[in-house]
Structures are given as C-alpha cells and as structure tokens.
PDB file of N, CA and C in Angstrom:
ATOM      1  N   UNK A   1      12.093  36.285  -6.280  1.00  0.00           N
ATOM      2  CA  UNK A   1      12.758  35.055  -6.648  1.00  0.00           C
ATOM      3  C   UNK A   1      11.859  33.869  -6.293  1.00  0.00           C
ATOM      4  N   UNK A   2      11.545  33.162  -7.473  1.00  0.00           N
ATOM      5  CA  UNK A   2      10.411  31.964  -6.958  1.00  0.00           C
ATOM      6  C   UNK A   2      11.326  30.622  -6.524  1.00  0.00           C
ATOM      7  N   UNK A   3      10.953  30.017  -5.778  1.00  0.00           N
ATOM      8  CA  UNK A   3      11.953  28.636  -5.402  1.00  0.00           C
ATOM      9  C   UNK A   3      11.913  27.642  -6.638  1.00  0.00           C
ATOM     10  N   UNK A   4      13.216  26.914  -6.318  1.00  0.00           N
ATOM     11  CA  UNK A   4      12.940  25.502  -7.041  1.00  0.00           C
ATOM     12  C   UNK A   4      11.815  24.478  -6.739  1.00  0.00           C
ATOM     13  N   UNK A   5      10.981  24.224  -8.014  1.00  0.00           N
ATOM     14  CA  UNK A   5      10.019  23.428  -7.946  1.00  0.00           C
ATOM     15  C   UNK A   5      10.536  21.796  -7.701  1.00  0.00           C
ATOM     16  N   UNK A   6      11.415  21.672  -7.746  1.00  0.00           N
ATOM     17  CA  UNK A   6      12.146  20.394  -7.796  1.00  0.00           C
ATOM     18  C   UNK A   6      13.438  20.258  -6.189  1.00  0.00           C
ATOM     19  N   UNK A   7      13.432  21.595  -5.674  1.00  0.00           N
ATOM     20  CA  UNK A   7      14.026  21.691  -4.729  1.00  0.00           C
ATOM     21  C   UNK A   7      13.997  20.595  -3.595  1.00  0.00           C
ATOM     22  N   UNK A   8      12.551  20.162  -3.592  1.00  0.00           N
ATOM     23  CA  UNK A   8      12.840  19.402  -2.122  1.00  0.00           C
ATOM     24  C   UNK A   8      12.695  17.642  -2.134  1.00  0.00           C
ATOM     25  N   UNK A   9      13.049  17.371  -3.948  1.00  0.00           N
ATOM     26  CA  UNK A   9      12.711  15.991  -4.448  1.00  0.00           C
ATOM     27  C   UNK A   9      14.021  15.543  -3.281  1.00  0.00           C
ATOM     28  N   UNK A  10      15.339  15.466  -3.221  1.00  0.00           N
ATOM     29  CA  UNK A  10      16.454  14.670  -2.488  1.00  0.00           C
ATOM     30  C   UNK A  10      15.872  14.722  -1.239  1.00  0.00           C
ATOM     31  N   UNK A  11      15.433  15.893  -0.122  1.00  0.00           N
ATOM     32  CA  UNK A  11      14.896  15.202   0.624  1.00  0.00           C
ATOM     33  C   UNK A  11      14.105  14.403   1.253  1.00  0.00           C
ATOM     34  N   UNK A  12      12.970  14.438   0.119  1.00  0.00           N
ATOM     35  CA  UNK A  12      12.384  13.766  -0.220  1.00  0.00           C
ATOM     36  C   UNK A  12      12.447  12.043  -0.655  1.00  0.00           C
ATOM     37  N   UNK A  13      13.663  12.100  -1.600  1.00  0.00           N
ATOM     38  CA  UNK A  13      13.807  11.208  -1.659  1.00  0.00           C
ATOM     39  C   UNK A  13      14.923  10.419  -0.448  1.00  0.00           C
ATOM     40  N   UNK A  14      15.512  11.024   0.549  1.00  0.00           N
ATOM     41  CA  UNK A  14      15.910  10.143   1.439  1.00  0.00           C
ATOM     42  C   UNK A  14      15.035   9.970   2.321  1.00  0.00           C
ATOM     43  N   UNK A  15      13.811  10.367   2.189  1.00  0.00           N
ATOM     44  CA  UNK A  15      13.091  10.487   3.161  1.00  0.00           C
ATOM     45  C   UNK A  15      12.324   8.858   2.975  1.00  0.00           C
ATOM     46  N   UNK A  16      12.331   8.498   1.747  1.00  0.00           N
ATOM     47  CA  UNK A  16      11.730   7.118   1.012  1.00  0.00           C
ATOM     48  C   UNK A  16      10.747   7.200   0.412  1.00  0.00           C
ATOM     49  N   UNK A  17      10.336   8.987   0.428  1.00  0.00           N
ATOM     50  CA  UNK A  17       8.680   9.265  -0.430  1.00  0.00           C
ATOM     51  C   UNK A  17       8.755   9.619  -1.627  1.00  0.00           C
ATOM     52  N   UNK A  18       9.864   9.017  -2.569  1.00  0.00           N
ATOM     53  CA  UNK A  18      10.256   9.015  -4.405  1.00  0.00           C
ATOM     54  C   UNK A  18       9.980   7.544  -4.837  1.00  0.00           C
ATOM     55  N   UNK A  19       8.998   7.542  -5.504  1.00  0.00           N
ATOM     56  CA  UNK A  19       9.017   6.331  -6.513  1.00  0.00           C
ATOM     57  C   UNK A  19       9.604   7.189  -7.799  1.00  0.00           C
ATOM     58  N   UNK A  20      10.515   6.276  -8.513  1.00  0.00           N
ATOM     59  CA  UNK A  20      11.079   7.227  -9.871  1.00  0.00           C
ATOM     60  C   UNK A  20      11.517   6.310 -10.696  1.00  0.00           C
ATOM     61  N   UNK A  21      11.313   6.418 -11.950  1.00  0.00           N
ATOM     62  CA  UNK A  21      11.581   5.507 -13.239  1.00  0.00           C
ATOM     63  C   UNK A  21       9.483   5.367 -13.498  1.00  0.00           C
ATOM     64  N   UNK A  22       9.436   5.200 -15.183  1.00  0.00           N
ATOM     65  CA  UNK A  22       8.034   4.886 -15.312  1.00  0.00           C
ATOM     66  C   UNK A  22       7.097   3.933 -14.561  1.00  0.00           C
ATOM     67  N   UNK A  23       8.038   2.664 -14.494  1.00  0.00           N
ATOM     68  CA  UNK A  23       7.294   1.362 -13.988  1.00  0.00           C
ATOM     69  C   UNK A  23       6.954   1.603 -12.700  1.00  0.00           C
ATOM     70  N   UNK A  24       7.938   2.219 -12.026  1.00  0.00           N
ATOM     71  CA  UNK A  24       7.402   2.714  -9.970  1.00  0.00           C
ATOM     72  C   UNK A  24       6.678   3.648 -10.483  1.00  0.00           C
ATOM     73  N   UNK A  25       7.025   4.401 -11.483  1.00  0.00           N
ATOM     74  CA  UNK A  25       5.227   5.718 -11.005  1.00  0.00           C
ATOM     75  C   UNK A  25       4.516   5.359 -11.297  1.00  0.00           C
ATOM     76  N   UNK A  26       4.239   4.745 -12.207  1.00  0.00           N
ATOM     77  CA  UNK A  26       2.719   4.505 -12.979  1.00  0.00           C
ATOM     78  C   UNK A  26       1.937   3.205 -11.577  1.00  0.00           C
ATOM     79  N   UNK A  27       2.703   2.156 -10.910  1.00  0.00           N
ATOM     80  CA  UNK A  27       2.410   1.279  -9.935  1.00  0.00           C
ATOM     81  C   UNK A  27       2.146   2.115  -8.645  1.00  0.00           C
ATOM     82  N   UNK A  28       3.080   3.247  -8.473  1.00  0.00           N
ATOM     83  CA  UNK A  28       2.419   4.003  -7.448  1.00  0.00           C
ATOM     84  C   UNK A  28       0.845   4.809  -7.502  1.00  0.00           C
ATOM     85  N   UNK A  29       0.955   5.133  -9.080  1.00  0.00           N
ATOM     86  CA  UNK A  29      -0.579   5.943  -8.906  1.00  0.00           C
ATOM     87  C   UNK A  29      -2.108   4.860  -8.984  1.00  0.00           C
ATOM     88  N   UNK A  30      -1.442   3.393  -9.540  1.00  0.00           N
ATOM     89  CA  UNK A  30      -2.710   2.453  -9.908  1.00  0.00           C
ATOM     90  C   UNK A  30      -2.833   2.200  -8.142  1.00  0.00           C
ATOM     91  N   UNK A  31      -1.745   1.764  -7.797  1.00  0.00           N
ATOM     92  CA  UNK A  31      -1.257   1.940  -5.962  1.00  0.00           C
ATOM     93  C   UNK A  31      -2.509   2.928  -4.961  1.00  0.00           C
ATOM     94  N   UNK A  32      -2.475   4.062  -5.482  1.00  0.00           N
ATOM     95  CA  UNK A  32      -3.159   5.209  -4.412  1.00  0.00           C
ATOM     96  C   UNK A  32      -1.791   5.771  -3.892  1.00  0.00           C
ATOM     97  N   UNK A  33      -0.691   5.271  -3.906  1.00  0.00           N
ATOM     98  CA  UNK A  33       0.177   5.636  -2.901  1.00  0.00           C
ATOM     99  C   UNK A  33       1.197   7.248  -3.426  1.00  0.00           C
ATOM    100  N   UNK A  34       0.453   7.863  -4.953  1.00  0.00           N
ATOM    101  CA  UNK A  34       1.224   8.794  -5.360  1.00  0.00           C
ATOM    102  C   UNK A  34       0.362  10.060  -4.847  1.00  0.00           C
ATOM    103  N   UNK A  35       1.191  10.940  -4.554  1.00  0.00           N
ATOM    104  CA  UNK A  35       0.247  12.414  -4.235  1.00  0.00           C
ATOM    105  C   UNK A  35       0.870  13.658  -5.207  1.00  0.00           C
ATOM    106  N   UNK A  36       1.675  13.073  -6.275  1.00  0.00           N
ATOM    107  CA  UNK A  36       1.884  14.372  -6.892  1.00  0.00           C
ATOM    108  C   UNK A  36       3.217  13.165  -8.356  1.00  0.00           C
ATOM    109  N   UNK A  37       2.716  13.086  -9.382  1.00  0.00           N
ATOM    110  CA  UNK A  37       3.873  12.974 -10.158  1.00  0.00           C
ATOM    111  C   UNK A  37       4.484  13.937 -11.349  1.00  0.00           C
ATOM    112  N   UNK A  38       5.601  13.865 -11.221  1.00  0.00           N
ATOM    113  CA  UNK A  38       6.163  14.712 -12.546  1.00  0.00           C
ATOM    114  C   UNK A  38       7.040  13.976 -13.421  1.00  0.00           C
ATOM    115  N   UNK A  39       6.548  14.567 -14.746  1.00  0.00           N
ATOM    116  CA  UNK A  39       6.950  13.693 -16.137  1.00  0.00           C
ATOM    117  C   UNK A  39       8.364  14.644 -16.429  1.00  0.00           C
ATOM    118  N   UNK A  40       9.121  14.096 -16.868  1.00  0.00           N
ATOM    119  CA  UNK A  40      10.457  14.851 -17.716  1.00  0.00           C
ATOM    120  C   UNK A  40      10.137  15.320 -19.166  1.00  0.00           C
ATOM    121  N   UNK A  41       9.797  16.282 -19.322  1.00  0.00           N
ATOM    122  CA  UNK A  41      10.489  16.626 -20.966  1.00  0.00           C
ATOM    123  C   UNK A  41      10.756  16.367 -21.702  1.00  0.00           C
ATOM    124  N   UNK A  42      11.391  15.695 -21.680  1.00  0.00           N
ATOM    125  CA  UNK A  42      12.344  14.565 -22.406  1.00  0.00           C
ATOM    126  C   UNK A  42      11.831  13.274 -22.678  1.00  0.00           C
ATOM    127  N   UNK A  43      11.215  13.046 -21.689  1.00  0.00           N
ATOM    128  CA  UNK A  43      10.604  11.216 -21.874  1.00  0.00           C
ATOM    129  C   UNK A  43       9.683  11.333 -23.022  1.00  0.00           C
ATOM    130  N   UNK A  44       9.722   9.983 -23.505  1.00  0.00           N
ATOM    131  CA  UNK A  44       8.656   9.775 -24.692  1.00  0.00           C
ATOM    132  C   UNK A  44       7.395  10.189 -24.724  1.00  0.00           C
ATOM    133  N   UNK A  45       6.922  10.666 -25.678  1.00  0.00           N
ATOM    134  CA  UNK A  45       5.647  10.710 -25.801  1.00  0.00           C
ATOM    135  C   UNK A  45       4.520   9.859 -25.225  1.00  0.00           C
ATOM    136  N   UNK A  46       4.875   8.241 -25.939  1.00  0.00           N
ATOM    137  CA  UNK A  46       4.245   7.034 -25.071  1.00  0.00           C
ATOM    138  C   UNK A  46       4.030   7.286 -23.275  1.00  0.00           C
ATOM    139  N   UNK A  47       5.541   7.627 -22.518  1.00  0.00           N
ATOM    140  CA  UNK A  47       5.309   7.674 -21.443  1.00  0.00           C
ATOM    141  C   UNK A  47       4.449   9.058 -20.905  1.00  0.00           C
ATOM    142  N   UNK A  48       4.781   9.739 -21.567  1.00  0.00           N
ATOM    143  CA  UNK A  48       4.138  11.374 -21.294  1.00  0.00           C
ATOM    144  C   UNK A  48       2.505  10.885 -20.761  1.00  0.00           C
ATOM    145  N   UNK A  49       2.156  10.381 -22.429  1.00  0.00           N
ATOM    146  CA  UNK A  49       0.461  10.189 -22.451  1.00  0.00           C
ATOM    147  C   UNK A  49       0.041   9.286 -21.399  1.00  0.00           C
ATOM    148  N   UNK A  50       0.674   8.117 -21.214  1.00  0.00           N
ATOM    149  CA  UNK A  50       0.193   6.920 -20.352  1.00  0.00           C
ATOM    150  C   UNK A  50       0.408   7.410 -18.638  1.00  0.00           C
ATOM    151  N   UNK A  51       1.151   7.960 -18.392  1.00  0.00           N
ATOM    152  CA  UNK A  51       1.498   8.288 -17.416  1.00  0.00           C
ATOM    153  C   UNK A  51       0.500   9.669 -16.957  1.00  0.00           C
ATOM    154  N   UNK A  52      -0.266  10.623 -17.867  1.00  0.00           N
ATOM    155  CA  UNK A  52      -0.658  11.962 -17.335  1.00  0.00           C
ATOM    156  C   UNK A  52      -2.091  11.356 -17.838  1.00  0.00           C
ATOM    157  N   UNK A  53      -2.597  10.258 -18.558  1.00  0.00           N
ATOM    158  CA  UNK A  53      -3.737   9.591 -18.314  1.00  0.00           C
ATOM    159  C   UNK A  53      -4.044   9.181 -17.186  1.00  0.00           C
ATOM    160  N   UNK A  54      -3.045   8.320 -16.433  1.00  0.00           N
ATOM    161  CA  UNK A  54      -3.395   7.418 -15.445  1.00  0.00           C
ATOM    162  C   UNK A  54      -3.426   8.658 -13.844  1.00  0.00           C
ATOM    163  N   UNK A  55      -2.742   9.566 -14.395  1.00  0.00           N
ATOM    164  CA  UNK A  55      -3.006  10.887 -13.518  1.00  0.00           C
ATOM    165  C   UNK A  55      -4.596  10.965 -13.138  1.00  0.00           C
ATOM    166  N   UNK A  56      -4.840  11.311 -14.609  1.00  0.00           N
ATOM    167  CA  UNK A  56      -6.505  12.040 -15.301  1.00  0.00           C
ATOM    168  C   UNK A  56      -7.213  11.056 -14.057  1.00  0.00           C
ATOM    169  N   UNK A  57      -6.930   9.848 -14.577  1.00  0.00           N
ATOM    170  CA  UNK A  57      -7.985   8.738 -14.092  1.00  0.00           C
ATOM    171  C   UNK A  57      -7.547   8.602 -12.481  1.00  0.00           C
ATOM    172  N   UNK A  58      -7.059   9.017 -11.952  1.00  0.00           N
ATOM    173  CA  UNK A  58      -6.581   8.238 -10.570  1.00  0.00           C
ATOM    174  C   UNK A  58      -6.573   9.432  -9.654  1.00  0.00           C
ATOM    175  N   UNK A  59      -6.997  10.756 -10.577  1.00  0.00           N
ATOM    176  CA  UNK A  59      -7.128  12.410  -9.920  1.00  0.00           C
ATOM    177  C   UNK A  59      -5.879  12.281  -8.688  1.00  0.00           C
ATOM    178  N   UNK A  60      -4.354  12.327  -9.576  1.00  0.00           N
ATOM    179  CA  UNK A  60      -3.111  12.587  -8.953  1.00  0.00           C
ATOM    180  C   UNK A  60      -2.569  13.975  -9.737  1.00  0.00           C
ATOM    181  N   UNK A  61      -2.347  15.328  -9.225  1.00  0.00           N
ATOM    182  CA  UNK A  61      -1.446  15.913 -10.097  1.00  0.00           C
ATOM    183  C   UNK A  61      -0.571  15.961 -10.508  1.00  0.00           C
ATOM    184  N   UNK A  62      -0.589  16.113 -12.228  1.00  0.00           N
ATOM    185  CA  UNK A  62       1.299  15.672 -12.682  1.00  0.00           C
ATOM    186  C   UNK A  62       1.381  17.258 -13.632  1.00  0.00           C
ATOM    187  N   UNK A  63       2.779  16.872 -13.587  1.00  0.00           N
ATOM    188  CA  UNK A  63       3.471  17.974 -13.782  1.00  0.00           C
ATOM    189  C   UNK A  63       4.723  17.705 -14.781  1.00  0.00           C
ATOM    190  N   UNK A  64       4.538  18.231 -15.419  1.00  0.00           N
ATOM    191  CA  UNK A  64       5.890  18.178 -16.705  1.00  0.00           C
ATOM    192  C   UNK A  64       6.474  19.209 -16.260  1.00  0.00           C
ATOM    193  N   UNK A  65       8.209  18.913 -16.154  1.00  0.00           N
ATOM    194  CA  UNK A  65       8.854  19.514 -15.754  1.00  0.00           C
ATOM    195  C   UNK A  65      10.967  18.672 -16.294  1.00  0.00           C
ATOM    196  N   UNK A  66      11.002  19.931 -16.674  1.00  0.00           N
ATOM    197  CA  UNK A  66      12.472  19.538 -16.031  1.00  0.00           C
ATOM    198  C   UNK A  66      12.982  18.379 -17.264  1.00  0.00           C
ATOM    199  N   UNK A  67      14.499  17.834 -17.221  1.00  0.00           N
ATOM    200  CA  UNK A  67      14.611  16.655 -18.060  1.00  0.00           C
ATOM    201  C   UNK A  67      15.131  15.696 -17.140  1.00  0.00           C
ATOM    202  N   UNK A  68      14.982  14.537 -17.890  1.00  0.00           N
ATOM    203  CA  UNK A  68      15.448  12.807 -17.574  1.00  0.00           C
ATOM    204  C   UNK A  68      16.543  13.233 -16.525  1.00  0.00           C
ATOM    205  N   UNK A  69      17.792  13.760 -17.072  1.00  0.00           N
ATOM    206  CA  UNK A  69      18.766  13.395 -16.407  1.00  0.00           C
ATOM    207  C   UNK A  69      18.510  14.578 -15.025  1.00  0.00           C
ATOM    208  N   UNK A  70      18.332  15.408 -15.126  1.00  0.00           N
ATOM    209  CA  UNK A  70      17.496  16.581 -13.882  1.00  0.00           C
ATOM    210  C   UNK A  70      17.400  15.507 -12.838  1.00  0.00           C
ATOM    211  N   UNK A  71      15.618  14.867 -13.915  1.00  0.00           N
ATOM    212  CA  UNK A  71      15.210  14.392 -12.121  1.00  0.00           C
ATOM    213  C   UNK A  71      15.864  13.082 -11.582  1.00  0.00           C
ATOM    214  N   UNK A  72      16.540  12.550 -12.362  1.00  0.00           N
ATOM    215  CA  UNK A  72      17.179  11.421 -11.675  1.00  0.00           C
ATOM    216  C   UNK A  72      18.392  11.828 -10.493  1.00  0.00           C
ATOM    217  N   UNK A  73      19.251  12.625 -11.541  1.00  0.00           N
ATOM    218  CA  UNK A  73      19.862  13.669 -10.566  1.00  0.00           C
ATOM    219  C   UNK A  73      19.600  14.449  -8.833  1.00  0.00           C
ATOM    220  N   UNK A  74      18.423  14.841  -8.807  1.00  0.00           N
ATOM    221  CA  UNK A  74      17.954  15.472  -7.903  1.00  0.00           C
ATOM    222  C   UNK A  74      17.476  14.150  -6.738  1.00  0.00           C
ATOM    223  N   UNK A  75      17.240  13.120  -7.302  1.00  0.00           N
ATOM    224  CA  UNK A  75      17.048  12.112  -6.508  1.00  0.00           C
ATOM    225  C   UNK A  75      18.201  10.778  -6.376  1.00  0.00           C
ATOM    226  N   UNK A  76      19.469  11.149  -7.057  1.00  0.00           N
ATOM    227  CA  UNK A  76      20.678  10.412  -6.805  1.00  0.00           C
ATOM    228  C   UNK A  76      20.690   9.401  -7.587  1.00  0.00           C
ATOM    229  N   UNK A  77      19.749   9.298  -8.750  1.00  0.00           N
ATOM    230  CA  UNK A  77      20.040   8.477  -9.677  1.00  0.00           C
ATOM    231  C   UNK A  77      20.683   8.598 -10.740  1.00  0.00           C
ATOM    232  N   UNK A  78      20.053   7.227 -12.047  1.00  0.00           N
ATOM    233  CA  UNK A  78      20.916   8.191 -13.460  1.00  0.00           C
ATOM    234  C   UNK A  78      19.522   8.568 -13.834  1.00  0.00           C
ATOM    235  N   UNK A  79      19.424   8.702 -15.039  1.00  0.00           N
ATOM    236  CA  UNK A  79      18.496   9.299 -15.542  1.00  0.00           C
ATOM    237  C   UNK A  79      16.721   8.700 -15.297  1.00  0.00           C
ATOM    238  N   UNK A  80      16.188   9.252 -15.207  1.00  0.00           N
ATOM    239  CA  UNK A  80      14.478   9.314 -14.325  1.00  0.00           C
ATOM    240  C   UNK A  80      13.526   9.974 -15.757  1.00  0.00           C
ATOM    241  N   UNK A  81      12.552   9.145 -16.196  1.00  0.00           N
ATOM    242  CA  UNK A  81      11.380   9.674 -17.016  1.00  0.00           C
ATOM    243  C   UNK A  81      10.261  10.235 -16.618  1.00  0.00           C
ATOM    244  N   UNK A  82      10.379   9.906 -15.001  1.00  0.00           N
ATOM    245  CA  UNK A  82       8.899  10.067 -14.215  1.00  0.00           C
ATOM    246  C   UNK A  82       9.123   9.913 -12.520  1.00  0.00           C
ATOM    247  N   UNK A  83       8.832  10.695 -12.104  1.00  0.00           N
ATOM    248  CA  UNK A  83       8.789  10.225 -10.370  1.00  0.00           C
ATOM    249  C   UNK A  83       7.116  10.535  -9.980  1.00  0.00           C
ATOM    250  N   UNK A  84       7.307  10.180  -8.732  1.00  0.00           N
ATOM    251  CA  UNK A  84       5.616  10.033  -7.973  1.00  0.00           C
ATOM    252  C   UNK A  84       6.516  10.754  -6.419  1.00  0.00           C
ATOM    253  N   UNK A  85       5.408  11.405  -5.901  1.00  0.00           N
ATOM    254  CA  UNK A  85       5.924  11.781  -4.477  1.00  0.00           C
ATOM    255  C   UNK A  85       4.683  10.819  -3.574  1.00  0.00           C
ATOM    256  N   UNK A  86       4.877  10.501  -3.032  1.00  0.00           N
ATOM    257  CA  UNK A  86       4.304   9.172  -2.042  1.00  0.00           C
ATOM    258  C   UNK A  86       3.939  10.068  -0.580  1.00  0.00           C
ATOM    259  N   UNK A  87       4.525  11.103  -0.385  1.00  0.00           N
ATOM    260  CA  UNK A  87       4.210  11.597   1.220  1.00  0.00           C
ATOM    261  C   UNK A  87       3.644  13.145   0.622  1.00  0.00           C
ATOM    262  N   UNK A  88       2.385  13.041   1.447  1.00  0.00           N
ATOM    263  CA  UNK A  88       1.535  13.605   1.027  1.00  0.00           C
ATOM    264  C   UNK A  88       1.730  15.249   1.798  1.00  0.00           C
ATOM    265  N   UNK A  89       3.022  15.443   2.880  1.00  0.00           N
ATOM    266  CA  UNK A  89       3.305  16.667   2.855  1.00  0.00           C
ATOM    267  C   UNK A  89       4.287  17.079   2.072  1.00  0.00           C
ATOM    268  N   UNK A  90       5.131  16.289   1.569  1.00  0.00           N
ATOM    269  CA  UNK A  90       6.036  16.569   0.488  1.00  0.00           C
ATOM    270  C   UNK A  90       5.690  17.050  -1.387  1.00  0.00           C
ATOM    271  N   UNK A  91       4.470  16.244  -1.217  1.00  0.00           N
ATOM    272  CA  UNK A  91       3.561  16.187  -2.237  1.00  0.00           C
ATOM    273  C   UNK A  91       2.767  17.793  -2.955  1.00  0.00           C
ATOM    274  N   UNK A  92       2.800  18.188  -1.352  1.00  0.00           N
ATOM    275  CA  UNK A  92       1.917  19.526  -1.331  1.00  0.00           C
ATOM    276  C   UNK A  92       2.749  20.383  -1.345  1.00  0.00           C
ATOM    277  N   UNK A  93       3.930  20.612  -0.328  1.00  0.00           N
ATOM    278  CA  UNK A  93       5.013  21.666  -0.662  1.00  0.00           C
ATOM    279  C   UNK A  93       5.602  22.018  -1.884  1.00  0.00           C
ATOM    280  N   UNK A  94       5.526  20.526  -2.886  1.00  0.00           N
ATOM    281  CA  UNK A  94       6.140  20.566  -3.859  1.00  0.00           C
ATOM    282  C   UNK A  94       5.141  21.330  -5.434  1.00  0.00           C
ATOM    283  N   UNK A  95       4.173  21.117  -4.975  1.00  0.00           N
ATOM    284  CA  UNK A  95       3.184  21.522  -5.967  1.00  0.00           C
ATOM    285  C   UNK A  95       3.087  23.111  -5.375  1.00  0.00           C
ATOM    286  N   UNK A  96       2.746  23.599  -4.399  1.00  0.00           N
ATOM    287  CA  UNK A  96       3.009  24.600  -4.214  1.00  0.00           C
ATOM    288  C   UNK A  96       4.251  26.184  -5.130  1.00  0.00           C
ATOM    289  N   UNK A  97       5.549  24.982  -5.068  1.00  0.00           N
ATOM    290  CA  UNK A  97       6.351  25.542  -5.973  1.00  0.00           C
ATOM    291  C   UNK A  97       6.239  25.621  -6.955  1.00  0.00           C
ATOM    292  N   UNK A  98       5.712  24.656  -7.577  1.00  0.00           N
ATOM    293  CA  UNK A  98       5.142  24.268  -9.170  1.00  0.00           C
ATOM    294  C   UNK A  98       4.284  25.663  -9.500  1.00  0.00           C
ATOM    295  N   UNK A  99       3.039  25.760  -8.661  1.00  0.00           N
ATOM    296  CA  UNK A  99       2.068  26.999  -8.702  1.00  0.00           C
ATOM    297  C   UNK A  99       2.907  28.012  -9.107  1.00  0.00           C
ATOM    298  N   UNK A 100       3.833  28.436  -8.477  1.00  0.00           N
ATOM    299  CA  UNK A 100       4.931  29.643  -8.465  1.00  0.00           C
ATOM    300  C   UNK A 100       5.041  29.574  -9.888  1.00  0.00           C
ATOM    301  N   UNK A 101       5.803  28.430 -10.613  1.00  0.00           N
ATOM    302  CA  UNK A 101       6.766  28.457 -11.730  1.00  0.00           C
ATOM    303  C   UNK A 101       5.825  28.181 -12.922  1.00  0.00           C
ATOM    304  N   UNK A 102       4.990  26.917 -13.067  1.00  0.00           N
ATOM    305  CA  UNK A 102       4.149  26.479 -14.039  1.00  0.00           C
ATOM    306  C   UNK A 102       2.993  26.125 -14.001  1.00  0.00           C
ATOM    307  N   UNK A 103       1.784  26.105 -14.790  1.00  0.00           N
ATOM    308  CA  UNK A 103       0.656  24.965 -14.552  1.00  0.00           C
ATOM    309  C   UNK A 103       0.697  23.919 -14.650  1.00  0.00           C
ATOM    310  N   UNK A 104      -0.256  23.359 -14.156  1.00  0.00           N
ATOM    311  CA  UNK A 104      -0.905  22.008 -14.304  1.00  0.00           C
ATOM    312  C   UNK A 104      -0.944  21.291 -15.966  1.00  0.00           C
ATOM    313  N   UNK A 105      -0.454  20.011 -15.990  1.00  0.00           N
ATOM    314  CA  UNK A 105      -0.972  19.234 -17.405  1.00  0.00           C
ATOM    315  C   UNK A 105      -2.442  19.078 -17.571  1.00  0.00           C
ATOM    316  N   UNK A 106      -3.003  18.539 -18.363  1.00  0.00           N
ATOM    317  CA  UNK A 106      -4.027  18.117 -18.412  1.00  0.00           C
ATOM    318  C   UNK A 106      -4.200  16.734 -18.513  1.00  0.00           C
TER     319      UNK A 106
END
C-alpha cells in the first residue's frame, strides 16, 4: 500500500509551510522560498505551463497531481490551482510519496 502523496499537505499547512492559489506559488518560487510545488489537473493550461516553467527555471520540483478542489481541500480551503511547500522537511517527505505514486513533470 503506497501512502498519500498529498497526505501531509494539512499539516503542513497548519504548520504555515503552504503557499496555495497561483499568485502565492508562482511569488513563492520567484521568492526561493518554495521547495516542492504541485499543479492540479484541472487548472488551466496557462497556469500548468507558467507555473512548471518557473519550476524549470528556479530548479523547484513540481508535480501535477490531484484536482483544484482536492488540494484546496486538503489545505482547508475552496478550491487551489497550485500550492508551493515552503519547509523544506515537509517538502522532501512529500516528494518522497510522490516517488511512490508518480513522476516528475518536466
């Protein structure tokens, strides 16, 4: 049984290490301050590309995963196109799970 890759976003996010919605991730990775973002499924194309560019360029791993209303959900919002994990052990546990379930974007 592989874990949830998305499992430890709420504690995470009470922890204060979720930037989520496009405008906080994309400011967290120009920032330095992202160590891992994941795109929704669901979100636009526009955001998909701009967002797993600024990955490319800023060498943050992102991860498509999951939909809008998922990750907003998992972090107590409404619906989420994009989060950034900001704490860089949360960052790593979480990609870890990812390994388990999916690859890497490009």
């Amino acid at each position: 049984m592989t874990k949830d890759p998305l499992g430890l976003l709420g504690l995470a996010a009470k922890a204060g290490a979720v930037k989520s919605g496009g405008f906080l991730t994309e400011k967290a990775i120009k920032e330095g301050e992202a160590f891992l973002v994941i795109v929704a499924q669901d979100a636009s194309d526009g955001t998909k590309k701009k967002l797993k560019d600024k990955c490319k360029f800023y060498q943050v791993p992102c991860y498509e995963y999951g939909t809008m209303d998922e990750l907003g959900h998992r972090v107590g919002r409404e619906a989420r196109s994009s989060l950034a994990i900001t704490d860089e052990g949360f960052a790593k546990q979480t990609e870890k799970r990812f390994g388990m379930e999916i690859q890497e974007v490009d």
